[in-house]
C-alpha atoms as a PDB file:
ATOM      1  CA  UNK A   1      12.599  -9.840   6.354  1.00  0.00           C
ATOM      2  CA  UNK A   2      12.092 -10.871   2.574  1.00  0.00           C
ATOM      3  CA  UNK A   3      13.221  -8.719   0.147  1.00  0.00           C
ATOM      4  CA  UNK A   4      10.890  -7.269  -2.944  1.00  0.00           C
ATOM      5  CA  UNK A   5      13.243  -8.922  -5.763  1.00  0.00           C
ATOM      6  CA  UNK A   6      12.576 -12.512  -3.499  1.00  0.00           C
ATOM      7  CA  UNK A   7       8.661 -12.174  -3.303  1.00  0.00           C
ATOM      8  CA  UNK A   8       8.515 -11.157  -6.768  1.00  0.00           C
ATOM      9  CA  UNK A   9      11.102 -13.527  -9.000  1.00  0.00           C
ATOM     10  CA  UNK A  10      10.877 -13.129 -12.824  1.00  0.00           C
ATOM     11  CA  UNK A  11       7.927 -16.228 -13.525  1.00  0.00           C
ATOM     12  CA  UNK A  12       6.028 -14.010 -11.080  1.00  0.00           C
ATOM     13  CA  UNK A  13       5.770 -10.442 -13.780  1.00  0.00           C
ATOM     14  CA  UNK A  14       4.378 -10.066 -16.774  1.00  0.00           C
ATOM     15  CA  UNK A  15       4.574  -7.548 -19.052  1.00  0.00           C
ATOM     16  CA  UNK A  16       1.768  -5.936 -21.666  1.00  0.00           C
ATOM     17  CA  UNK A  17      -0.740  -8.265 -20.710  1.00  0.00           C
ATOM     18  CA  UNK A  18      -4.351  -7.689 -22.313  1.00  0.00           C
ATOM     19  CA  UNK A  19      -6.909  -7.336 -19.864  1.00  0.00           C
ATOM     20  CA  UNK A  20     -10.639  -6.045 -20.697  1.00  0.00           C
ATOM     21  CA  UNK A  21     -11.688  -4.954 -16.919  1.00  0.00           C
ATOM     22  CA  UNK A  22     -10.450  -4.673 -13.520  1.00  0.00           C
ATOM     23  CA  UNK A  23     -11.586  -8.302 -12.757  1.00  0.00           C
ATOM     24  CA  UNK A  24      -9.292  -9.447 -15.561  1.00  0.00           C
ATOM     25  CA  UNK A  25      -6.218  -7.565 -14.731  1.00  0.00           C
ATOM     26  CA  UNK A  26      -7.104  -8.845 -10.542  1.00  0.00           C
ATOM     27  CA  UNK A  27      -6.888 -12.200 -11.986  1.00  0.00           C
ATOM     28  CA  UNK A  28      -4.065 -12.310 -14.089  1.00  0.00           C
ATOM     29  CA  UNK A  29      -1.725 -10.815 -11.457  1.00  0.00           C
ATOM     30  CA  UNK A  30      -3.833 -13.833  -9.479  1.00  0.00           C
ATOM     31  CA  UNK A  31      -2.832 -16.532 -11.912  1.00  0.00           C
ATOM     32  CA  UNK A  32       0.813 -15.358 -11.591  1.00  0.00           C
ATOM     33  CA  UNK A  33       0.501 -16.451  -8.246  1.00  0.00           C
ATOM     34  CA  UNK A  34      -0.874 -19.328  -8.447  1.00  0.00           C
ATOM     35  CA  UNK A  35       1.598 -20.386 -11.070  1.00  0.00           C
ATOM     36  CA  UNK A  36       4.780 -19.817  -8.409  1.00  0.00           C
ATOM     37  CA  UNK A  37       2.743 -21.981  -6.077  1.00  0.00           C
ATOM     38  CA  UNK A  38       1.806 -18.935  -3.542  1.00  0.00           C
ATOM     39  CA  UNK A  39      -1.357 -19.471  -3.535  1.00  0.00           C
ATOM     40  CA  UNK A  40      -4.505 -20.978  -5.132  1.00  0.00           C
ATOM     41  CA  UNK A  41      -7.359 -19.788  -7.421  1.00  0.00           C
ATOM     42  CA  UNK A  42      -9.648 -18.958  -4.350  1.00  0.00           C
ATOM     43  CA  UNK A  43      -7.362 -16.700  -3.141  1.00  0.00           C
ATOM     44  CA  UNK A  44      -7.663 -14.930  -6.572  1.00  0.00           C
ATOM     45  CA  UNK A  45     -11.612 -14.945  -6.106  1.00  0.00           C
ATOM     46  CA  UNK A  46     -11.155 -13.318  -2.787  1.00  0.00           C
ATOM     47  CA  UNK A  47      -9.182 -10.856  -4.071  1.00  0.00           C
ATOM     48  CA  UNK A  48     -11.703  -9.545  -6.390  1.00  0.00           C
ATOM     49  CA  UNK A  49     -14.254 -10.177  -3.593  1.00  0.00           C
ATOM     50  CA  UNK A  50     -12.466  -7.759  -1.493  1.00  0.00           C
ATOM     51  CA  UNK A  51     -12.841  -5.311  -4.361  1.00  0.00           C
ATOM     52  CA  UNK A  52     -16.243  -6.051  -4.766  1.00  0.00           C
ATOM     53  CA  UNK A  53     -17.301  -5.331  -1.278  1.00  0.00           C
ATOM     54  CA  UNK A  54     -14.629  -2.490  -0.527  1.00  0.00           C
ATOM     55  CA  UNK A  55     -14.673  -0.510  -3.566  1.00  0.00           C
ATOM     56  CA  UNK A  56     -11.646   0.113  -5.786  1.00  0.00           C
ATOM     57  CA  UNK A  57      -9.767   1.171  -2.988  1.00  0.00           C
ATOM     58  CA  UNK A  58      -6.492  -1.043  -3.739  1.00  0.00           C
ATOM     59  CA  UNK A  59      -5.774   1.620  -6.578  1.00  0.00           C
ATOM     60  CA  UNK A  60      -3.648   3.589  -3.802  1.00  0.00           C
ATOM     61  CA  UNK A  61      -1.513   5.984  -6.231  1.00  0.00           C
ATOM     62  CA  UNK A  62      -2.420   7.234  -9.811  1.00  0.00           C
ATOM     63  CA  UNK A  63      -2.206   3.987 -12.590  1.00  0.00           C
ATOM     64  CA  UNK A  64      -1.863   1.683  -9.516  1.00  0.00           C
ATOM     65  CA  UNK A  65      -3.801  -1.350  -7.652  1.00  0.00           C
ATOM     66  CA  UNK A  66      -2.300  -2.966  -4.708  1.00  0.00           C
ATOM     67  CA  UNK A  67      -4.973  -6.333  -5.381  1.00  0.00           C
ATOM     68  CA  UNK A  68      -4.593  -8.573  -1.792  1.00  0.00           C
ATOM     69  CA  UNK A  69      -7.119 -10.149   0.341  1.00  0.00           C
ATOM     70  CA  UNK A  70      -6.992 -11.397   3.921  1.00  0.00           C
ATOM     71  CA  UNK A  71      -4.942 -13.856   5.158  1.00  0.00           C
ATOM     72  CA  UNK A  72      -6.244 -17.157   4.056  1.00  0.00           C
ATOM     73  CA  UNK A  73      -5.947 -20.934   3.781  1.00  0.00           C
ATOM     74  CA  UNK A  74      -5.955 -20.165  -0.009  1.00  0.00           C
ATOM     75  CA  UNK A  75      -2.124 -18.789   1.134  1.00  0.00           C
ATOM     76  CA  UNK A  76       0.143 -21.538   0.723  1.00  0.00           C
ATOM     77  CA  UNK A  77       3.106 -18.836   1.234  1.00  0.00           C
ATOM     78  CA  UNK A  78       3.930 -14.896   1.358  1.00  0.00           C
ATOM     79  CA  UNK A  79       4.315 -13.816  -2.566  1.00  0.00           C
ATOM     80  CA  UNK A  80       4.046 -11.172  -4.877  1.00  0.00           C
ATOM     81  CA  UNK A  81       3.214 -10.717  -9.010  1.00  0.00           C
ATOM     82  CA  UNK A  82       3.389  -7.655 -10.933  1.00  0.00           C
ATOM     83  CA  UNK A  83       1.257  -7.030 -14.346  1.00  0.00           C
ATOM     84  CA  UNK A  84       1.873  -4.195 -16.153  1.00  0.00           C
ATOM     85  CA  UNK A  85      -0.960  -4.283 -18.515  1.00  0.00           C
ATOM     86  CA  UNK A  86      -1.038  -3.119 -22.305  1.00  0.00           C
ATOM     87  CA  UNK A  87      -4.022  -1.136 -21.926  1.00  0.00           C
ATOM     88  CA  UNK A  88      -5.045   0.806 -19.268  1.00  0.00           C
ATOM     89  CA  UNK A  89      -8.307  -0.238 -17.622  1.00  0.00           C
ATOM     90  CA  UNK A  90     -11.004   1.341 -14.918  1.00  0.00           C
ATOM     91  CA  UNK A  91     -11.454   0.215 -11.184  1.00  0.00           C
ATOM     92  CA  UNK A  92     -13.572   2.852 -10.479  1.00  0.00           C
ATOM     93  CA  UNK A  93     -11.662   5.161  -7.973  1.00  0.00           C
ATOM     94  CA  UNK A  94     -11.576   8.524  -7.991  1.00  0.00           C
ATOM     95  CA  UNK A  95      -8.149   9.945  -8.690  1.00  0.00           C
ATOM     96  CA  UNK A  96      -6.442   7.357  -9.567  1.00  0.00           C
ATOM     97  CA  UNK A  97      -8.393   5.797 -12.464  1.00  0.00           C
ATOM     98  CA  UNK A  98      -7.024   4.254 -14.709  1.00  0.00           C
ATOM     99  CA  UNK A  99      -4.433   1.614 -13.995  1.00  0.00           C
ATOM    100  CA  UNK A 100      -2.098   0.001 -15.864  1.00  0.00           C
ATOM    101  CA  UNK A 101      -0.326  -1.621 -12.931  1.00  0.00           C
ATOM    102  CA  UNK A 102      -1.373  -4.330 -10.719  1.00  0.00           C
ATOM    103  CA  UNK A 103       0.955  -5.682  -8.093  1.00  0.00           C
ATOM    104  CA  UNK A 104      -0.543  -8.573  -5.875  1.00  0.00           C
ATOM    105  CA  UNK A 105      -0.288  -9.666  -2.617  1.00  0.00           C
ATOM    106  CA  UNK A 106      -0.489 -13.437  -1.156  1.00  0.00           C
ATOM    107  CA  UNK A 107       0.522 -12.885   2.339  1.00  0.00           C
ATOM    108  CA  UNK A 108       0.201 -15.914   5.388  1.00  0.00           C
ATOM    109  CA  UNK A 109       0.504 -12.586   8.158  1.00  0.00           C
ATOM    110  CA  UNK A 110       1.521  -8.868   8.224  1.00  0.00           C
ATOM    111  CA  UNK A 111       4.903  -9.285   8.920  1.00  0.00           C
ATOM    112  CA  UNK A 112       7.272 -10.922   6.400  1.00  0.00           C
ATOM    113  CA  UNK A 113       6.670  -8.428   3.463  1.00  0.00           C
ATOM    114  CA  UNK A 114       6.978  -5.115   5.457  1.00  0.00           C
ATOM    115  CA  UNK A 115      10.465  -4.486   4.166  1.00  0.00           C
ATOM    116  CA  UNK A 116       9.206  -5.473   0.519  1.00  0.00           C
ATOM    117  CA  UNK A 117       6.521  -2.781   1.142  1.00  0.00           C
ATOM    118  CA  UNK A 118       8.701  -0.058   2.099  1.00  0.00           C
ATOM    119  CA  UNK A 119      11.122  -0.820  -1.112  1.00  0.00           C
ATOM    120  CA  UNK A 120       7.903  -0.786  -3.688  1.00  0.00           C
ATOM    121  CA  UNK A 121       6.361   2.428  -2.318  1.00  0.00           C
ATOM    122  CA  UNK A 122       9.834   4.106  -2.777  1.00  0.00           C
ATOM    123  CA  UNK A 123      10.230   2.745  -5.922  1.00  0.00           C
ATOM    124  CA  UNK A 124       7.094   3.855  -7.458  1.00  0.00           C
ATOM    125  CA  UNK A 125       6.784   7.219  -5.603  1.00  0.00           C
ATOM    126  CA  UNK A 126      10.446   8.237  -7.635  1.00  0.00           C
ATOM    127  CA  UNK A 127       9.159   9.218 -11.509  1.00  0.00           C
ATOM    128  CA  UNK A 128      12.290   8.437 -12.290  1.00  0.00           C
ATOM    129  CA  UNK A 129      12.459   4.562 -11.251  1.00  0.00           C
ATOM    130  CA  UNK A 130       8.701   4.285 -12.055  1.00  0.00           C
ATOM    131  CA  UNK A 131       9.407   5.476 -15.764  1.00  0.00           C
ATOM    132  CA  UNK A 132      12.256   2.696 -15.598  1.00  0.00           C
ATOM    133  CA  UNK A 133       9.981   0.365 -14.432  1.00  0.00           C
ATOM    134  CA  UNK A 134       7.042   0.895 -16.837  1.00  0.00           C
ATOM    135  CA  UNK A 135       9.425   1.147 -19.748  1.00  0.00           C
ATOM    136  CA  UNK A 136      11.607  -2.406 -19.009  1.00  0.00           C
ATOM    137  CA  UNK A 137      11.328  -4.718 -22.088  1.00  0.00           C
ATOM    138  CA  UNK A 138      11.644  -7.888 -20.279  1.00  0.00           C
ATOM    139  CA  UNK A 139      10.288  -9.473 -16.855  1.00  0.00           C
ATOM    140  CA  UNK A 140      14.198 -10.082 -16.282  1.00  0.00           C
ATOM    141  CA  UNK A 141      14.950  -6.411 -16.531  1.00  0.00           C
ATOM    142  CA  UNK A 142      12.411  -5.317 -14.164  1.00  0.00           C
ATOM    143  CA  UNK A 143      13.351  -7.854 -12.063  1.00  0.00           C
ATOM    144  CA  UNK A 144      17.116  -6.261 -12.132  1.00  0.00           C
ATOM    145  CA  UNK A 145      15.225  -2.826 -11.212  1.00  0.00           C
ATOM    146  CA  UNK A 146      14.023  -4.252  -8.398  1.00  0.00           C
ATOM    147  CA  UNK A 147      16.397  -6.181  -7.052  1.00  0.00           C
ATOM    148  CA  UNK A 148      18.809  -3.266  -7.457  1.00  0.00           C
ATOM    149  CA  UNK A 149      16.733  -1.788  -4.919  1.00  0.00           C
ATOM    150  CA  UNK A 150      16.767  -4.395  -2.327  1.00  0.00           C
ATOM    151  CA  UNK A 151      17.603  -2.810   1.323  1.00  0.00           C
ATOM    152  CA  UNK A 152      18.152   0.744  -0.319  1.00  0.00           C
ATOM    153  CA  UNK A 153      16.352   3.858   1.761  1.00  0.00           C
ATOM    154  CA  UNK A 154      15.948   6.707  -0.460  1.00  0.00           C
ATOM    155  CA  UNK A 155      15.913   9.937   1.891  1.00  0.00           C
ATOM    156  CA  UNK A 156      12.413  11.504   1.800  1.00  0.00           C
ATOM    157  CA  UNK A 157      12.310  15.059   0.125  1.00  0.00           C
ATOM    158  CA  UNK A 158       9.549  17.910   0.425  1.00  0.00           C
ATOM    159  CA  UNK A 159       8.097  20.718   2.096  1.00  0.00           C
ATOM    160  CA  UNK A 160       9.613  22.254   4.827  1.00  0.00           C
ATOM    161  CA  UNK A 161       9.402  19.606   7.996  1.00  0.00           C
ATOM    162  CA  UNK A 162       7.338  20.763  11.255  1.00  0.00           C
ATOM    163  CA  UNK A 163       8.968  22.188  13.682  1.00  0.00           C
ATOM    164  CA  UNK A 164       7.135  21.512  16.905  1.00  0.00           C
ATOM    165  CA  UNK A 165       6.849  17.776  18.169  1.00  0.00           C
ATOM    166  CA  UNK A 166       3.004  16.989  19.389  1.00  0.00           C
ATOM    167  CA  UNK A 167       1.848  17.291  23.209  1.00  0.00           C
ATOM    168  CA  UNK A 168       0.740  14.076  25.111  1.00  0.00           C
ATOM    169  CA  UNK A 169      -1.411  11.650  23.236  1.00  0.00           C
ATOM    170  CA  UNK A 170      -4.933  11.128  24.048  1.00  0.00           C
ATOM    171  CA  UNK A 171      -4.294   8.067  26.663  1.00  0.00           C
ATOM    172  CA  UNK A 172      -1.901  10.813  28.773  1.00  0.00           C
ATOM    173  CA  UNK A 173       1.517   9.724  27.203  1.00  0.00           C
ATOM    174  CA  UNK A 174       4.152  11.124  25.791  1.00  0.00           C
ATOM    175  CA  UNK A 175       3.937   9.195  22.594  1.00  0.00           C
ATOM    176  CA  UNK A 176       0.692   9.905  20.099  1.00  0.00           C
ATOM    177  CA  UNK A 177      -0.868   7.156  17.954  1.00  0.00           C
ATOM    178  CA  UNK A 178      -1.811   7.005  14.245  1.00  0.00           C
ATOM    179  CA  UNK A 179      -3.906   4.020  12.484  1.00  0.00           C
ATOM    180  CA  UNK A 180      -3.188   3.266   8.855  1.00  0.00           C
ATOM    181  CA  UNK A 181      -6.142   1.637   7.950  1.00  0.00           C
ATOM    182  CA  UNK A 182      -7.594  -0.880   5.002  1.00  0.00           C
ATOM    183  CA  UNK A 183      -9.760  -3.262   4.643  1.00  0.00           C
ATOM    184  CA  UNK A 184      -7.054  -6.320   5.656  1.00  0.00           C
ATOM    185  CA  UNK A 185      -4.695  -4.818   7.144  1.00  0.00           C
ATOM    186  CA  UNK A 186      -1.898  -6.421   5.437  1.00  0.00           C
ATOM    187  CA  UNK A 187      -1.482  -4.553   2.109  1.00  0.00           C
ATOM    188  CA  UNK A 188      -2.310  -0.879   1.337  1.00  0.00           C
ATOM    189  CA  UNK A 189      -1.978  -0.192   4.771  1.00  0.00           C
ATOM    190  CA  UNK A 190       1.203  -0.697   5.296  1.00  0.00           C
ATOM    191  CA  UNK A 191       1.940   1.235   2.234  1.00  0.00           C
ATOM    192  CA  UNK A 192       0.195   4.378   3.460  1.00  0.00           C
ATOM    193  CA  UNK A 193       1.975   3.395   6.859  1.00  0.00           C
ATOM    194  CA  UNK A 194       5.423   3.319   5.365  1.00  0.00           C
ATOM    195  CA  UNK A 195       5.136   6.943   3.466  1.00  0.00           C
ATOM    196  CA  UNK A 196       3.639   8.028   6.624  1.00  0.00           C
ATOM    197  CA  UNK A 197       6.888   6.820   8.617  1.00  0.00           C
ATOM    198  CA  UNK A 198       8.999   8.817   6.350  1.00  0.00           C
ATOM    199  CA  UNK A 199       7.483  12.229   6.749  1.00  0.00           C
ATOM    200  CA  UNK A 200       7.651  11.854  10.749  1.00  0.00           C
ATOM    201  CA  UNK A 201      10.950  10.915  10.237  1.00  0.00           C
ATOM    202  CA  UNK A 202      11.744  13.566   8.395  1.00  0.00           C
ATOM    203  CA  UNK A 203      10.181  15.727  10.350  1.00  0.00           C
ATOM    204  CA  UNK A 204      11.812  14.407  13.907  1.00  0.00           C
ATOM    205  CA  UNK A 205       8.351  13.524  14.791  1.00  0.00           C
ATOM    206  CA  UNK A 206       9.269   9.663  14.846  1.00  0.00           C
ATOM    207  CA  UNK A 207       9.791   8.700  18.521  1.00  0.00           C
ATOM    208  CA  UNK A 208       6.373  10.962  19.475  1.00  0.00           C
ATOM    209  CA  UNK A 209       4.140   9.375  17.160  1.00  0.00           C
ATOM    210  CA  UNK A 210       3.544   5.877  16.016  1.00  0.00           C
ATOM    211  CA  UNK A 211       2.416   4.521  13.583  1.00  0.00           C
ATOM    212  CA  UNK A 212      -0.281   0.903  13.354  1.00  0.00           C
ATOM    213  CA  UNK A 213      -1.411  -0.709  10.016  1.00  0.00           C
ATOM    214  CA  UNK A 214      -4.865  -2.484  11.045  1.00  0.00           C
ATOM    215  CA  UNK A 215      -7.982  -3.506   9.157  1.00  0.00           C
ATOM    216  CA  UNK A 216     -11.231  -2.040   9.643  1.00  0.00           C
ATOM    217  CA  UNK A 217     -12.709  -4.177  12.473  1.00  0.00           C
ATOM    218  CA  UNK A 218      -9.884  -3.572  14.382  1.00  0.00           C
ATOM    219  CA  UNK A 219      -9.769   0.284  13.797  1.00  0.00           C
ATOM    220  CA  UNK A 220     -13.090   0.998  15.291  1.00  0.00           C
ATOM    221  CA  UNK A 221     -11.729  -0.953  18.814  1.00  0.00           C
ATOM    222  CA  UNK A 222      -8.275   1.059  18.366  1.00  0.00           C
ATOM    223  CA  UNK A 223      -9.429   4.237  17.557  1.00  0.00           C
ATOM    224  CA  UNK A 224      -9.731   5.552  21.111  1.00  0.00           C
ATOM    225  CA  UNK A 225      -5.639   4.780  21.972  1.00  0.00           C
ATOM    226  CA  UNK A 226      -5.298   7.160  18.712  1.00  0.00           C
ATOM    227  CA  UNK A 227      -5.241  10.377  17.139  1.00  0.00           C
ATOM    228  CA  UNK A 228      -6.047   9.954  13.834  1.00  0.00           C
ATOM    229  CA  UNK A 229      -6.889   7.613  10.965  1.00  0.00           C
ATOM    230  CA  UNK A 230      -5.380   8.161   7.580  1.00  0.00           C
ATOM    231  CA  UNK A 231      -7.067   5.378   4.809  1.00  0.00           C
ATOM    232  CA  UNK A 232      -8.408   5.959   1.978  1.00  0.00           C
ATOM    233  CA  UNK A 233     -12.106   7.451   0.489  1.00  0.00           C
ATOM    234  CA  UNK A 234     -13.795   4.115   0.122  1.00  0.00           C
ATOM    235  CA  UNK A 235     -12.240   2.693   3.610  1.00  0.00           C
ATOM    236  CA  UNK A 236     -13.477   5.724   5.454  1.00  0.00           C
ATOM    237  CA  UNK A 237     -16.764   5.482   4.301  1.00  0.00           C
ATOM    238  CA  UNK A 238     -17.068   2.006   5.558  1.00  0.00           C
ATOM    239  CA  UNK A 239     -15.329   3.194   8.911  1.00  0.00           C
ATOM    240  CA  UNK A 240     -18.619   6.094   9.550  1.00  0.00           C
ATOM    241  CA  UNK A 241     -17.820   8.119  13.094  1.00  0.00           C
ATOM    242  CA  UNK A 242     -15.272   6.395  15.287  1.00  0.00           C
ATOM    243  CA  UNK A 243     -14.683   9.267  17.725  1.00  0.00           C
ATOM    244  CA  UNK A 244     -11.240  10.812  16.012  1.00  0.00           C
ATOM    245  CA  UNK A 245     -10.564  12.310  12.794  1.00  0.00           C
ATOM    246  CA  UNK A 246     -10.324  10.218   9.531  1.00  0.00           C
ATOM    247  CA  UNK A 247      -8.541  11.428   6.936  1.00  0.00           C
ATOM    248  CA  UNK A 248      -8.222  10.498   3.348  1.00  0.00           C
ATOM    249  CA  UNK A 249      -5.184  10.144   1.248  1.00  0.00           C
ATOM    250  CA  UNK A 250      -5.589   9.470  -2.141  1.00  0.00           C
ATOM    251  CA  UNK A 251      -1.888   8.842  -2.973  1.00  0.00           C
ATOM    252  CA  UNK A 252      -0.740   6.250  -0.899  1.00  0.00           C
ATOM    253  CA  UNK A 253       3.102   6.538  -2.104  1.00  0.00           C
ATOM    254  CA  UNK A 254       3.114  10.714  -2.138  1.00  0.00           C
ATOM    255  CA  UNK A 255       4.813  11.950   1.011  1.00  0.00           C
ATOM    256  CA  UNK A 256       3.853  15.008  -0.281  1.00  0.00           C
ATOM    257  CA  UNK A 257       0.410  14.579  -0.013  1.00  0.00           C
ATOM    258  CA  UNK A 258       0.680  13.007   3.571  1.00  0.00           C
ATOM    259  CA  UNK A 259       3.065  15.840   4.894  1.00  0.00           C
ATOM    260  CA  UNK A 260      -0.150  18.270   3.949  1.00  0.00           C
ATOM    261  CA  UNK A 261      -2.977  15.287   5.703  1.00  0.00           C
ATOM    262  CA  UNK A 262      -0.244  15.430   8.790  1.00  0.00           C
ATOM    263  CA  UNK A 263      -0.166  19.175   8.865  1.00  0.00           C
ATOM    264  CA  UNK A 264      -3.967  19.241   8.462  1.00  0.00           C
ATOM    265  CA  UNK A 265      -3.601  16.686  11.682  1.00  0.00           C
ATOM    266  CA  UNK A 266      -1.860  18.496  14.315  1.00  0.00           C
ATOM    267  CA  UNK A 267      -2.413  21.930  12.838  1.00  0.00           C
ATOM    268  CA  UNK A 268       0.921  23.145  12.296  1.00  0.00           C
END
């Protein structure tokens, strides 16, 4: 696996960049890539696309959009950019209006970037490291911050973990099911499934439930072999009735707020 500091090298961040709307911020973290060679202005179009026809629901945690798009021929290679921008500006999201951090996503599958994932949603869930992060002076010191975070697993903290593991799942075995669901499949899904991971962990709950990033399409054909959905407000909308309960997160890093959705879940 790639790490975060290797997807996102310092000609790939920039730092106080002026941006009048969400389109602008979308496609300077766009530009970024296709500077580094990742991928190519159409990719950057289909990245706002996706916002355009999804609603604003990359802005997964409060200040922050996760822009990506589908796996493309616009993909030359799996990358990452980060703009921190010098004003905040509106995607139109509920909660977590407005942002002043875009990180993008170029990615040729779901799988090389998993482990980049993991290390940005623990970065930006600690205050501590975000505050670090927002305040570095340089695209070479943030750079350091992340790469000084390569391979490290932070221990999950919060409430109180569950203390009964779920029955059977719905198919009749042992092990229950959760979707993680966006619109690609390859970007805030896997955020939302990576905080999810580390509440079941924490809780003990890991070898009875799994969990699957997947897009949309796919979710409606999956939902019956699970338990639940967790997305977001805009995704679930788009998702309608699928036979099992959706349920919105609207902090895609907080494992606080997905210990209470998994609670809500099994009831306990």
């Amino acid at each position: 696996m790639v790490a975060l500091s290797e997807l996102i090298p310092p000609e790939a961040i920039r730092l106080d960049v002026a941006a009048p709307d969400w389109r602008a911020a979308v496609r300077a973290a766009g530009d970024l890539l296709v500077a580094e060679g990742t991928s190519t202005d159409a990719y950057t179009d289909e990245m706002i696309q996706n916002v355009v026809d999804n609603g604003p629901y990359i802005v997964i945690a409060p200040g922050f959009a996760f822009a990506h798009a589908r796996p493309s021929p616009a993909v030359r290679r799996t990358g990452m950019s980060w703009v921190r921008l010098a004003e905040p500006v509106e995607f139109g999201h509920d909660a977590n209006d407005p942002v002043d951090l875009v990180v993008a996503l170029a990615a040729q599958d779901s799988a090389a970037h998993t482990d980049a994932m993991a290390a940005l949603a623990r970065l930006l869930a600690d205050p501590e490291q975000h505050d670090l992060l927002q305040s570095a002076a340089t695209p070479e010191a943030l750079h350091a911050l992340l790469r000084a975070h390569d391979g490290v697993e932070e221990p999950a903290t919060g409430p109180e973990p569950a203390s009964a593991a779920p029955a059977a799942g719905r198919t009749g075995t042992e092990q229950h099911k959760i979707l993680t669901v966006c619109g690609n499949g390859v970007g805030t899904s896997l955020f939302l499934k990576n905080t999810l991971e580390q509440v079941l962990g924490r809780w003990g709950w890991d070898r009875q439930v799994s969990v699957e990033a997947t897009d949309t399409i796919s979710a409606k054909g999956k939902a019956s072999e699970a338990v639940a959905i967790l997305t977001s407000r805009e995704i679930a909308r788009t998702l309608g009735d699928v036979g099992i309960p959706v349920k919105v997160v609207q902090d895609f890093t907080s494992t606080d707020e997905v210990d209470h959705v998994l609670r809500d879940t099994y009831d306990v």
